[in-house]
Protein backbone atom coordinates (compact mmCIF):
# COMPACT_ATOMS: atom_id res chain seq x y z
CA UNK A 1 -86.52 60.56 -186.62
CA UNK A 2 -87.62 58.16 -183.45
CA UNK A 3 -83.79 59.31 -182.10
CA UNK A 4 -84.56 62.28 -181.35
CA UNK A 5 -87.27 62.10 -179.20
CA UNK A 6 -85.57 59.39 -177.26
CA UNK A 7 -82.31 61.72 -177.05
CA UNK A 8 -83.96 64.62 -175.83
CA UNK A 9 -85.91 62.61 -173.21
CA UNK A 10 -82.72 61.54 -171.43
CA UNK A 11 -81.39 64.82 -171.98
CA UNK A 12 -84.58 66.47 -170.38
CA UNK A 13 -84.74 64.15 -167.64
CA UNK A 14 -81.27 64.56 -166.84
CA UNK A 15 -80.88 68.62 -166.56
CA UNK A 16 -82.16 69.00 -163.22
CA UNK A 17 -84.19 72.33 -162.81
CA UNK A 18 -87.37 73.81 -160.25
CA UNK A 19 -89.43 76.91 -159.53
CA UNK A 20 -92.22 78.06 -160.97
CA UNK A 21 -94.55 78.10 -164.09
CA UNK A 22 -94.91 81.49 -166.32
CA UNK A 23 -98.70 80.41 -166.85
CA UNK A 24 -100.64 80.48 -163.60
CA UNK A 25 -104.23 80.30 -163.31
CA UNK A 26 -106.48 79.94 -160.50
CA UNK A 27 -110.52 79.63 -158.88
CA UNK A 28 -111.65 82.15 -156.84
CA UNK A 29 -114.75 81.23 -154.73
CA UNK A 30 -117.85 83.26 -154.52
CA UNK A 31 -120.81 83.29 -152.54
CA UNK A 32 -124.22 82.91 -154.52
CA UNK A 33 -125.45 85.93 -154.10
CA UNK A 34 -121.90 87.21 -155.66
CA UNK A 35 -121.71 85.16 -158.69
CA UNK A 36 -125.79 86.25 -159.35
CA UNK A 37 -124.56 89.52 -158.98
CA UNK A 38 -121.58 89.55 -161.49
CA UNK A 39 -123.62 87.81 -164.00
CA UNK A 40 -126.33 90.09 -163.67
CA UNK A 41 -123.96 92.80 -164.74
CA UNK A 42 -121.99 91.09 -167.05
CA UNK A 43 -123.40 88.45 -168.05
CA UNK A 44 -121.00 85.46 -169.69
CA UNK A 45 -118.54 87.98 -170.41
CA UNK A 46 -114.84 88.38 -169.02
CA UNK A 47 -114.82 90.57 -166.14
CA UNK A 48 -113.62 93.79 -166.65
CA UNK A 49 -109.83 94.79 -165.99
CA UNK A 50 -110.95 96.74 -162.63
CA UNK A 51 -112.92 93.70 -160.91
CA UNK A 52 -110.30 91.56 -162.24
CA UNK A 53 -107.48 93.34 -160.21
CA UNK A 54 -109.98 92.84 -157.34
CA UNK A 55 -111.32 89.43 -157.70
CA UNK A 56 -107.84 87.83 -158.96
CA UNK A 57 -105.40 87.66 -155.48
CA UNK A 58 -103.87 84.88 -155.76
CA UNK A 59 -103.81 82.23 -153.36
CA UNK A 60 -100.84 82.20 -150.88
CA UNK A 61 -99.84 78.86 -151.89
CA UNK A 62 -99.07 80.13 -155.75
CA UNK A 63 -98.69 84.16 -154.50
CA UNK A 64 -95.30 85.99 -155.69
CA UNK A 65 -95.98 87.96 -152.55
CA UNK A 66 -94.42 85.67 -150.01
CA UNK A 67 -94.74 88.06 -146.89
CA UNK A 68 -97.60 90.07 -147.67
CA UNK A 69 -101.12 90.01 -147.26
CA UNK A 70 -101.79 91.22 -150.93
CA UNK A 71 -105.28 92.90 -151.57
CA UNK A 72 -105.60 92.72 -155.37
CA UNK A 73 -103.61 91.04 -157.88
CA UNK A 74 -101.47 93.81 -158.89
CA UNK A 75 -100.01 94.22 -155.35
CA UNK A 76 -99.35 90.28 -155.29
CA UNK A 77 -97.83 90.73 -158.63
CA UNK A 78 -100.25 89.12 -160.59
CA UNK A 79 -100.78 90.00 -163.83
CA UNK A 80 -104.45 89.13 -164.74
CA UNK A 81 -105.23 88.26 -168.35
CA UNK A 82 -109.18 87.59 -168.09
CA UNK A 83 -111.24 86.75 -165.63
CA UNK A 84 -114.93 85.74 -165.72
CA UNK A 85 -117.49 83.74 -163.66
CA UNK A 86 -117.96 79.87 -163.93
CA UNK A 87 -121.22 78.16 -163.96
CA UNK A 88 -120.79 75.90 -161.32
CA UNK A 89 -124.39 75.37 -158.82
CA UNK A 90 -122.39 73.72 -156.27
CA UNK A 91 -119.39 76.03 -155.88
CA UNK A 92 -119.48 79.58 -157.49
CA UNK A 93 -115.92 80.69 -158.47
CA UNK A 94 -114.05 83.49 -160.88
CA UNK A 95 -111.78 81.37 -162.78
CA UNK A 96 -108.71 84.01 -163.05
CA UNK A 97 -105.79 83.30 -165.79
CA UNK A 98 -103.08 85.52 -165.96
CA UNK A 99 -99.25 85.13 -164.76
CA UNK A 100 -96.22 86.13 -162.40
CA UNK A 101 -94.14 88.08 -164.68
CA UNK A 102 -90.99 87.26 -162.89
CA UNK A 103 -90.96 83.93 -163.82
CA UNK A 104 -91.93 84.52 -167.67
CA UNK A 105 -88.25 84.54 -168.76
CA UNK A 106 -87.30 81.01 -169.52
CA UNK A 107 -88.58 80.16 -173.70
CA UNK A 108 -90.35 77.91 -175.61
CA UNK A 109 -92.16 74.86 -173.38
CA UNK A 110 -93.09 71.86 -174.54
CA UNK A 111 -97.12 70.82 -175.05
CA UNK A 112 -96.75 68.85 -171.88
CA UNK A 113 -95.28 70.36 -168.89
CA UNK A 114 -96.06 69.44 -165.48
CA UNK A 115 -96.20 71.68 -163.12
CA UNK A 116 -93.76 72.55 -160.73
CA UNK A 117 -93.16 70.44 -157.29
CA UNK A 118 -92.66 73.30 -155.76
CA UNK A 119 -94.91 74.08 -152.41
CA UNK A 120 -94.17 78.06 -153.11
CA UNK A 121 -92.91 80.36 -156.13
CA UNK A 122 -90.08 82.20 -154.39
CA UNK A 123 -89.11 84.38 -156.41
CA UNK A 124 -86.01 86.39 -156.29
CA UNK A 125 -85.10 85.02 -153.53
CA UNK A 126 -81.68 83.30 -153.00
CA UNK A 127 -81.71 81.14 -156.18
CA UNK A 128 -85.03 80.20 -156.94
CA UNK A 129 -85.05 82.97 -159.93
CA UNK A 130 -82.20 81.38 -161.36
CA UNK A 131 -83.61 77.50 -160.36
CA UNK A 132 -86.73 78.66 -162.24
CA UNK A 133 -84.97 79.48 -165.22
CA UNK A 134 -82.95 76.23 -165.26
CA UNK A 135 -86.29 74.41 -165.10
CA UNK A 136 -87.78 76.09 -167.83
CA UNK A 137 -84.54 75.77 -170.37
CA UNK A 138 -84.65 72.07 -169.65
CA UNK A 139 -88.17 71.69 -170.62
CA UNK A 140 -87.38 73.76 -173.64
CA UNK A 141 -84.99 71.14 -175.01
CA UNK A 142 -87.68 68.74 -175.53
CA UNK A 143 -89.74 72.08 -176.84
CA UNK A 144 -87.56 72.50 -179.66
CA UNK A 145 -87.00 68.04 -180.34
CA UNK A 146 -90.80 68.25 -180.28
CA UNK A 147 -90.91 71.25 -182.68
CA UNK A 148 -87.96 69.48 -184.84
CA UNK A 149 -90.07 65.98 -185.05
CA UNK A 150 -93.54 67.86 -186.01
CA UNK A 151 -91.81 70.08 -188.75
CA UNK A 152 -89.80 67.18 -190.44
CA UNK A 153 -93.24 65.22 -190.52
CA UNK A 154 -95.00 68.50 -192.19
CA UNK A 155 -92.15 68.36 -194.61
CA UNK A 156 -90.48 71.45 -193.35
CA UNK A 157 -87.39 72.55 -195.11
CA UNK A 158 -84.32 70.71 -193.64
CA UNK A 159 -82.75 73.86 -192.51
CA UNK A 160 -85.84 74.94 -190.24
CA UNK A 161 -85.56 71.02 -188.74
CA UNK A 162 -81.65 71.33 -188.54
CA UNK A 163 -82.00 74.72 -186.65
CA UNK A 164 -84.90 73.83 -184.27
CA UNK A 165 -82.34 70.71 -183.32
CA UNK A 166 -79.75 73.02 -182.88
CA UNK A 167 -81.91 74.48 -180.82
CA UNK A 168 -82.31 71.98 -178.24
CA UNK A 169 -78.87 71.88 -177.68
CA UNK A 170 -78.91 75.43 -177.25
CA UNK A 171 -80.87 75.00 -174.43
CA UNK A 172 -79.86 72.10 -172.64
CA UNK A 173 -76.63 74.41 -172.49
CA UNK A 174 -78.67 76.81 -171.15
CA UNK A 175 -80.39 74.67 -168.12
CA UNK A 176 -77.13 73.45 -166.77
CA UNK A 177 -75.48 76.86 -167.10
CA UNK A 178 -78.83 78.08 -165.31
CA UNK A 179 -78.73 75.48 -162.87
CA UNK A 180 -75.44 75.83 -161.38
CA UNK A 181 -76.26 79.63 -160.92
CA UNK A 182 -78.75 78.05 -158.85
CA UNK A 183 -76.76 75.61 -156.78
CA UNK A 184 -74.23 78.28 -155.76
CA UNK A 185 -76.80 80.59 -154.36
CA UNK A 186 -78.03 77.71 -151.89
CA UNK A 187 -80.84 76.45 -154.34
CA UNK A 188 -81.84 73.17 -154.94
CA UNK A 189 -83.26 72.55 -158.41
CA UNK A 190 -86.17 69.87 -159.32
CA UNK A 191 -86.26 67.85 -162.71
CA UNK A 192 -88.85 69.35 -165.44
CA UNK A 193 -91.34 66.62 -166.06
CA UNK A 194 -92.95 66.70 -169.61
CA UNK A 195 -95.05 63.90 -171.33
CA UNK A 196 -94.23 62.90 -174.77
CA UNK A 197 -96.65 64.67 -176.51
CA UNK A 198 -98.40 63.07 -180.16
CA UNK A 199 -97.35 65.18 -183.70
CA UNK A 200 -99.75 68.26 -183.43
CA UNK A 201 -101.44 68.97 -186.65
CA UNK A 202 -99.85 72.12 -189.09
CA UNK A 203 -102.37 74.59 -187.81
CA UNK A 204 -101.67 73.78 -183.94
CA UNK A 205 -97.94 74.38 -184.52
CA UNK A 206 -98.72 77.52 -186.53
CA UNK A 207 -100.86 78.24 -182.94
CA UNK A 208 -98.06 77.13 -180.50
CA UNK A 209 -94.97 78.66 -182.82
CA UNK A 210 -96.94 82.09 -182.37
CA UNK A 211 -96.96 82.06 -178.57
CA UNK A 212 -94.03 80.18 -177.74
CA UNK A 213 -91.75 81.50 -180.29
CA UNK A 214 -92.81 85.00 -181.74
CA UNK A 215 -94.02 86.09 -178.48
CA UNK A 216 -91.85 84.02 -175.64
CA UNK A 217 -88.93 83.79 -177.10
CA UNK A 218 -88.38 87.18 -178.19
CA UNK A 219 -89.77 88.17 -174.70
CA UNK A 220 -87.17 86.02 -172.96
CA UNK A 221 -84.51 87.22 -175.46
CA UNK A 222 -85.17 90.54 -174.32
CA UNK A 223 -85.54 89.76 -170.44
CA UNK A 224 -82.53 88.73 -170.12
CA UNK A 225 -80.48 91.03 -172.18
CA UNK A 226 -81.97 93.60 -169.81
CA UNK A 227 -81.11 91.21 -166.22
CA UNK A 228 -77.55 90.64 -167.92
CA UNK A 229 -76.50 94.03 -168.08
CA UNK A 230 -78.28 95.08 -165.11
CA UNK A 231 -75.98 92.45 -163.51
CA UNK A 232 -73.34 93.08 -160.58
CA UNK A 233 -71.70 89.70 -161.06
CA UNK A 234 -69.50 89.17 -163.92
CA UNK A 235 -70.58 85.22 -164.32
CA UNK A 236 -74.02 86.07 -163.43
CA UNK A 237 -73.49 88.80 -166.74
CA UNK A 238 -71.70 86.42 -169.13
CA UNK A 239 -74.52 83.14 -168.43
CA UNK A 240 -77.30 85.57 -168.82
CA UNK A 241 -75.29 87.46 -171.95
CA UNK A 242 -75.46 84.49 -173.67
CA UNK A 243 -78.73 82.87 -173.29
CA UNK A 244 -80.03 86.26 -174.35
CA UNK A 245 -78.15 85.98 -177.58
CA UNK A 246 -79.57 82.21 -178.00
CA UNK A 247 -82.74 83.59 -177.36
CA UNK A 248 -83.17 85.81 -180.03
CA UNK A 249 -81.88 83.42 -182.65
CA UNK A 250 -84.45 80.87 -181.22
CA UNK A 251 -87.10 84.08 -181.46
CA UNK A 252 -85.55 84.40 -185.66
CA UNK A 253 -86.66 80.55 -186.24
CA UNK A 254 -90.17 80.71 -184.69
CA UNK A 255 -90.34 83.96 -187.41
CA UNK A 256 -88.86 81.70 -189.99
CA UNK A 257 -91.20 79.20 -188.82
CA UNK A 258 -94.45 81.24 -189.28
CA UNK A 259 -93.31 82.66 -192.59
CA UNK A 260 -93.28 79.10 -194.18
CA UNK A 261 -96.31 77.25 -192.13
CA UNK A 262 -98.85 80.04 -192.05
CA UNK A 263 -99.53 80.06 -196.07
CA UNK A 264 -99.80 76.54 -195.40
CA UNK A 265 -102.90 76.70 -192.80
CA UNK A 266 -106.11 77.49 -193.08
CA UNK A 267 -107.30 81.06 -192.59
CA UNK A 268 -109.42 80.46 -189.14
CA UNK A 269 -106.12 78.66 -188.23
CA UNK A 270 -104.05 82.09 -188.70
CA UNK A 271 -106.64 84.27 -187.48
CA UNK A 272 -106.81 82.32 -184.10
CA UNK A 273 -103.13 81.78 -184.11
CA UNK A 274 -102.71 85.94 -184.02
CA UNK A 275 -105.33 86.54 -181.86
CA UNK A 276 -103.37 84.59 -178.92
CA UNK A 277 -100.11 86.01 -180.41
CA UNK A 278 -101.74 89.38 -179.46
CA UNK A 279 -103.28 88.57 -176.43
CA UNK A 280 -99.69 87.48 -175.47
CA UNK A 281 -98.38 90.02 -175.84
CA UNK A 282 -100.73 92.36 -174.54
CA UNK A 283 -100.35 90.57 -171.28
CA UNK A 284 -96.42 90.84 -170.90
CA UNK A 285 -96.86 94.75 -171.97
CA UNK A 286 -99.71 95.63 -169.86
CA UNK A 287 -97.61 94.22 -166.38
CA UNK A 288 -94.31 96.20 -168.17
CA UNK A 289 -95.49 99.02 -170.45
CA UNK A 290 -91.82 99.69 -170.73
CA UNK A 291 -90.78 96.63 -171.46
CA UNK A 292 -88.79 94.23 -169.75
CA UNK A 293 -86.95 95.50 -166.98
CA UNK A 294 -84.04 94.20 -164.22
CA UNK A 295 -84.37 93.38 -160.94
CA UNK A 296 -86.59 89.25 -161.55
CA UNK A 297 -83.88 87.76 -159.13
CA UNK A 298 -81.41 86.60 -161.71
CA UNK A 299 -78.97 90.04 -161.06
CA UNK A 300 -77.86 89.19 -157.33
């Protein structure tokens, strides 16, 4: 199927998107004396959830908080996943992982996405929500060729191939829709830049389908159901209306998906593969124990 990876690298290099990356992880430097001290306590072990909060404020470059001078994560609105010290003689850091839940709400992403030009993540502000989500839909069209190509190669029933492709064009729908939301609110979106990546074995899809699709995509499905009918616009309310309702069919094949590959893998493979599927999720539900709520930008 070599046409499809060449079709949905034009198409992903020509759905111009920006803003900022759902994933964001970060060093935090510590003196000596410090990092002796935190491994004295605790040893290799992640940091717990109250240090973390501490330790993990982001960097202004990368902060959500724009005009603030943020003291932990949680008032920079950074929600920290782990944290834990790094061996490192020379320069003593707390490598923090976690994200900005604002911008979680595009879908799947490819296995190679760069990272965003942008100097800043501006969030909710003027456009850039809606540039961010543009950026992430066009990286998910090559997401879904990617997913199309490695399933046909595993010998994946046609239908699961046929609906991944589907997919795709689902999406690329979805960025320019996204993208002119963008343009009228004054932003200016950037292209999504994503390497071909090679075929990923059966148990590394099972691994990436869990995230991407079980957790992401149902997550995003759900996002912007809520942001559409929290909207005040009426074309802000129909774009989001329906990429919610794409969403949650794309979150029905990454079930379908998992239902035929993970008899197929090896048991370590599914065990690690639900591990991250919780740890996923327990991310995007500890920073909204309610769930996903309005107010990310997209409803001006």
């Amino acid at each position: 199927m070599p046409f499809i990876a060449q079709g949905a690298t034009a198409l992903a290099l020509a759905a111009l998107v920006s803003a900022c990356e759902c994933r964001t992880d970060f060093l935090v430097d510590l003196t000596e004396d410090e990092a002796a001290a935190l491994r004295d306590q605790y040893g290799d072990d992640d940091l717990p959830d109250a240090a973390c909060n501490e330790l993990c404020v982001p960097p202004i470059s990368i902060s959500a908080a724009a005009d603030s001078d943020p003291q932990t994560a949680e008032d920079a609105g950074y929600a920290v996943i782990l944290c834990h010290v790094v061996r490192d003689v020379d320069h003593p850091a707390v490598i923090c992982k976690g994200y900005f839940p604002e911008n979680c709400v595009g879908g799947r992403r490819p296995a190679h996405l760069a990272p965003s030009f942008a100097d800043r993540c501006a969030v909710a502000k003027e456009g850039a929500a809606f540039a961010g989500l543009a950026r992430l839909e066009s990286a998910s069209v090559l997401a879904f060729i990617e997913l199309a190509v490695e399933l046909h190669a595993h010998g994946a029933p046609e239908v699961l191939v046929q609906r991944a492709i589907r997919s795709a064009v689902d999406e690329l729908r979805h960025a320019r829709s996204a993208a002119k939301m963008a343009r009228l609110r004054g932003a200016t979106p950037e292209r999504a830049v994503v390497a071909i990546a090679p075929i990923r074995t059966l148990d590394e899809l099972l691994h990436d389908n869990a995230v991407e699709g079980l957790v992401l995509e149902s997550w995003a499905a759900r996002a912007l159901a809520v942001e559409a009918r929290t909207a005040t616009d009426p074309a802000t309310r129909r774009t989001l209306s329906s990429i919610a309702r794409d969403e949650a069919s794309h979150a029905a094949l990454a079930r379908a998906i998992d239902t035929w590959a993970a008899p197929r893998t090896s048991r370590s493979a599914r065990s690690r593969a639900r591990e991250s599927q919780r740890e996923a999720l327990f991310g995007l539900h500890a920073a909204h124990p309610g769930g996903p709520a309005g107010g990310m930008g997209l409803s001006a």
